[in-house]
C-alpha atoms as a PDB file:
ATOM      1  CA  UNK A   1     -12.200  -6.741 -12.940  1.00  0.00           C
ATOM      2  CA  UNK A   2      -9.678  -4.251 -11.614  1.00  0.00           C
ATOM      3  CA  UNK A   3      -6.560  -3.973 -12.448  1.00  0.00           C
ATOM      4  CA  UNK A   4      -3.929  -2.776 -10.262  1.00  0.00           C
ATOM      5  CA  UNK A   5      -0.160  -1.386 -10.926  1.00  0.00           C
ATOM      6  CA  UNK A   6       1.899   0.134  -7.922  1.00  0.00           C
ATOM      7  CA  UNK A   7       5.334   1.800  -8.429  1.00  0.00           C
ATOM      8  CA  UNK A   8       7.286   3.762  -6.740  1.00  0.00           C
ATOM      9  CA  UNK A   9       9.450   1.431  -4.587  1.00  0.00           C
ATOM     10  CA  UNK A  10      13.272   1.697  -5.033  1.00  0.00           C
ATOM     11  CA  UNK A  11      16.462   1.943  -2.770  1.00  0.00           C
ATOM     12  CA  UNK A  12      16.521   3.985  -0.115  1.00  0.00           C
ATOM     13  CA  UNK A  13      18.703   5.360   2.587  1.00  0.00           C
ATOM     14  CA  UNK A  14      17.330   4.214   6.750  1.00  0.00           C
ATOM     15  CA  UNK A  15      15.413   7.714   7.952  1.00  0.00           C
ATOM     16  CA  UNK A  16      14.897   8.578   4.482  1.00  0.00           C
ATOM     17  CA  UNK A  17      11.193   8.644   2.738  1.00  0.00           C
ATOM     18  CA  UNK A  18       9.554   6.823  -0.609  1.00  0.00           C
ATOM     19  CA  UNK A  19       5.990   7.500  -1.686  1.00  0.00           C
ATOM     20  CA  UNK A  20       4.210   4.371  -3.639  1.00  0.00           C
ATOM     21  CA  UNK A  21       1.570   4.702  -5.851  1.00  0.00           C
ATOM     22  CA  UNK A  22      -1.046   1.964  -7.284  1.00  0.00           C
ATOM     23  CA  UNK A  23      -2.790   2.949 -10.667  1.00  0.00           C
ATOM     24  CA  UNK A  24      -5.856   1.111 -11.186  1.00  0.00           C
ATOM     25  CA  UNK A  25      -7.446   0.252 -14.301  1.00  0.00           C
ATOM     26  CA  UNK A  26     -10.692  -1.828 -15.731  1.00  0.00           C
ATOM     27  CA  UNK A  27     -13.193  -0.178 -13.356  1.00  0.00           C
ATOM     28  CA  UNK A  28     -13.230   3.109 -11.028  1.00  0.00           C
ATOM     29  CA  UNK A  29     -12.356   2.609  -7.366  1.00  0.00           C
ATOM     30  CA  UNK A  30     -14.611   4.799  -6.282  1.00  0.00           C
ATOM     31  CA  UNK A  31     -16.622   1.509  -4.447  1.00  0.00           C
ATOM     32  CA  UNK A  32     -13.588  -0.206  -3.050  1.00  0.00           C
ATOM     33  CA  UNK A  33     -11.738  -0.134  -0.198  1.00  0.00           C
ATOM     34  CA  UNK A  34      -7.836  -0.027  -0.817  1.00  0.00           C
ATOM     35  CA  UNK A  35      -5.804  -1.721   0.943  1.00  0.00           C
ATOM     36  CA  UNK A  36      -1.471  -2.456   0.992  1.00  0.00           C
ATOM     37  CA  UNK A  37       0.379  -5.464   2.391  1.00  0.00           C
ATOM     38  CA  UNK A  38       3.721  -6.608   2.073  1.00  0.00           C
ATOM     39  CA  UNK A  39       5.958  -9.300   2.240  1.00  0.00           C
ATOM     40  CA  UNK A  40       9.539  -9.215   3.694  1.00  0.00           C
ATOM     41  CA  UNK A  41      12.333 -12.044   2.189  1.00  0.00           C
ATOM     42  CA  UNK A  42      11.988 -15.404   3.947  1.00  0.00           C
ATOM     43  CA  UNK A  43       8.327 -13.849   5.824  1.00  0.00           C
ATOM     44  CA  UNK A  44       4.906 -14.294   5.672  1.00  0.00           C
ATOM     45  CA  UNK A  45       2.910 -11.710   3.725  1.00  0.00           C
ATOM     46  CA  UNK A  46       1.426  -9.215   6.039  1.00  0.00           C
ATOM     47  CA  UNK A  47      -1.303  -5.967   6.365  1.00  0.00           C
ATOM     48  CA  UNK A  48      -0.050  -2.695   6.605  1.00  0.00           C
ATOM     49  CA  UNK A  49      -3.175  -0.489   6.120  1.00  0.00           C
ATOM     50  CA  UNK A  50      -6.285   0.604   4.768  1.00  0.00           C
ATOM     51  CA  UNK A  51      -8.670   3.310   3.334  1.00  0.00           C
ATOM     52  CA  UNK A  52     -12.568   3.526   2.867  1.00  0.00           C
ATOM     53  CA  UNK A  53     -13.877   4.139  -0.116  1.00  0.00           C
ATOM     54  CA  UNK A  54     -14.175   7.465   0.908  1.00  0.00           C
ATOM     55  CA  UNK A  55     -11.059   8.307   2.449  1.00  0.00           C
ATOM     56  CA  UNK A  56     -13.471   8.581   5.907  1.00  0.00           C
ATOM     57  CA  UNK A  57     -11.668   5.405   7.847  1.00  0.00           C
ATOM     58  CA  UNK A  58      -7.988   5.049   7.422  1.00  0.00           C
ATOM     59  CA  UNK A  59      -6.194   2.169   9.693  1.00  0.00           C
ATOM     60  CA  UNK A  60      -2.521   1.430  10.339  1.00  0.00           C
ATOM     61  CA  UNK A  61      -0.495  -1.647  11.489  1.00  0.00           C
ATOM     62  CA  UNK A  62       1.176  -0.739  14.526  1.00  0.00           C
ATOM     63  CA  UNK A  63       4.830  -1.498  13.109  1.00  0.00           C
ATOM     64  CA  UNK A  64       3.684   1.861  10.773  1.00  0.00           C
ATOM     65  CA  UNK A  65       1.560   3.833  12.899  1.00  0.00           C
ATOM     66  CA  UNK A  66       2.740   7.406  12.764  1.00  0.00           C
ATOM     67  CA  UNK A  67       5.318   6.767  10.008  1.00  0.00           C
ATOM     68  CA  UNK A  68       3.225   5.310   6.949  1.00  0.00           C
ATOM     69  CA  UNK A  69       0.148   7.878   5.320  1.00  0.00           C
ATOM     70  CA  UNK A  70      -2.521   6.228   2.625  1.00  0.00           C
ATOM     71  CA  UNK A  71      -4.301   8.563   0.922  1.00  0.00           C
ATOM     72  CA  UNK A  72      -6.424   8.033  -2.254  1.00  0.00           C
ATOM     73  CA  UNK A  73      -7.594  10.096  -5.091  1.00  0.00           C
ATOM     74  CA  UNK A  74     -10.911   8.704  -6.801  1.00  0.00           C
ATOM     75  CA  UNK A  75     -10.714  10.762 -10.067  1.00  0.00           C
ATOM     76  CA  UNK A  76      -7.295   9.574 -11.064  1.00  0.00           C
ATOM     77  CA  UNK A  77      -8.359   6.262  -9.642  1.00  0.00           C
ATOM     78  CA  UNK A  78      -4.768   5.853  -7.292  1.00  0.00           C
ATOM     79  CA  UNK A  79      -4.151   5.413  -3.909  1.00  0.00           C
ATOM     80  CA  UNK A  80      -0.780   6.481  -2.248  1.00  0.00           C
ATOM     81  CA  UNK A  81       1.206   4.955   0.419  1.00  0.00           C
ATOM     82  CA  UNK A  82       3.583   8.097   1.889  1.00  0.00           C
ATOM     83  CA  UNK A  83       6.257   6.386   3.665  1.00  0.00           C
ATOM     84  CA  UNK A  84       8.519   8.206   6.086  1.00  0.00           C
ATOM     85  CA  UNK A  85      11.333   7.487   8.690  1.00  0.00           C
ATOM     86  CA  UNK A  86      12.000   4.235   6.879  1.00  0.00           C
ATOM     87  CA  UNK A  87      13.748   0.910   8.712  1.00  0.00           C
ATOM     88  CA  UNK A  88      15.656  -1.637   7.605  1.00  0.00           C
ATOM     89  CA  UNK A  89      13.042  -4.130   8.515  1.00  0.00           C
ATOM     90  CA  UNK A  90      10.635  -2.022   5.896  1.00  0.00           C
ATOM     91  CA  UNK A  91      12.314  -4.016   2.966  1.00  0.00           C
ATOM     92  CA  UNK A  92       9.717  -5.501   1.310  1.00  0.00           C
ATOM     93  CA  UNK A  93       7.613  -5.845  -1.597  1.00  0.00           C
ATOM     94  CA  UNK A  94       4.545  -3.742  -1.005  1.00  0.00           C
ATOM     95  CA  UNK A  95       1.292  -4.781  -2.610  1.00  0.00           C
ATOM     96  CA  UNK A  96      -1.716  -2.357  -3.165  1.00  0.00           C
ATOM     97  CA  UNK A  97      -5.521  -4.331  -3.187  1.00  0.00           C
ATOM     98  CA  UNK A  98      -8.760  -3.190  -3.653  1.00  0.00           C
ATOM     99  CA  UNK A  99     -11.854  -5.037  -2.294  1.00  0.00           C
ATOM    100  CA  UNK A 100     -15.318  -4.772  -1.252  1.00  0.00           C
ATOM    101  CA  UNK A 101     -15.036  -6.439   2.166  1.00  0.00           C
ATOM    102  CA  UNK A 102     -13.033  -5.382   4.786  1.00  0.00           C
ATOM    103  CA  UNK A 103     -10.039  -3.020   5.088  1.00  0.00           C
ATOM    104  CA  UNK A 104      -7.687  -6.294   5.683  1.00  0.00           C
ATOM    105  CA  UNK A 105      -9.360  -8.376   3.400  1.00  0.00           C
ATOM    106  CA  UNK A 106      -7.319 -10.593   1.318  1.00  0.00           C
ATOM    107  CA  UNK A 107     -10.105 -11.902  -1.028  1.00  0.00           C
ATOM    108  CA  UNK A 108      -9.553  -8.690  -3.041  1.00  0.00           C
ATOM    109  CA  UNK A 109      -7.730  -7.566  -6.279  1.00  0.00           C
ATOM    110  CA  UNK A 110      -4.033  -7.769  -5.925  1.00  0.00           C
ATOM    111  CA  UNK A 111      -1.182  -5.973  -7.893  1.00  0.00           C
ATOM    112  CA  UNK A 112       1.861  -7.375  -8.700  1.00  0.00           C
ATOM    113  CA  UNK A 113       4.124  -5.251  -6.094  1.00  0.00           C
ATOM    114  CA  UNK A 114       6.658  -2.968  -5.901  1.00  0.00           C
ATOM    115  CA  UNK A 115      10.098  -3.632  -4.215  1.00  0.00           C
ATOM    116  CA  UNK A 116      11.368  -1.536  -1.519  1.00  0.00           C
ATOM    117  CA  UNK A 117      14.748  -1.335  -0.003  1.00  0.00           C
ATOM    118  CA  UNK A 118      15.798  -0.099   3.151  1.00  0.00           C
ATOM    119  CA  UNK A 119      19.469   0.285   3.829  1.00  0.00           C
ATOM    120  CA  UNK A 120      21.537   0.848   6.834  1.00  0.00           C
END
């Protein structure tokens, strides 16, 4: 089992940036692929990106491309989601997983989120 707790998410300002970390525990995730999603109020949950075990592959949905960086670090067993230039329509909770299949897969490990406010 792996347990996973993100933080980081808060209030902040359109344009401005927020960095979210997830802190797992139980088992290394050295082996796993990381993964974050997130779900908007009143929307359906959705991918955001993903990172190889080994940092090698990193993948973006195209509503983040160019403004959202994941990074991981093995040996303190956290993976990082740098976002910049944030929207309105960011506002979400933002949920970190760690699996063995793909990077979008959903059949993974699952935190319990972090909330993150955009405002105008």
């Amino acid at each position: 089992q792996v347990q996973l707790v993100e933080s980081g998410g808060g209030l902040v300002q359109a344009g401005g940036s927020l960095r979210v970390s997830c802190v797992a525990s139980g088992r290394s995730i050295s082996t796993y692929a990381m993964g974050w999603f997130r779900q908007a109020p009143g929307k359906e949950r959705e991918f955001v990106g993903g990172i190889t075990w080994n940092g090698v592959r990193i993948i973006y949905a195209d509503s983040v491309k160019g403004r959202f960086t994941i990074s991981r670090d093995n040996a303190k067993n956290t993976v990082y989601l740098q976002m910049d230039s944030l929207k309105p329509k960011d506002t979400a909770v933002y949920y970190c997983t760690a699996g063995t299949g793909g990077l979008k897969d959903e059949n993974a490990f699952w935190g319990q989120g972090t909330k993150v406010t955009v405002s105008t």
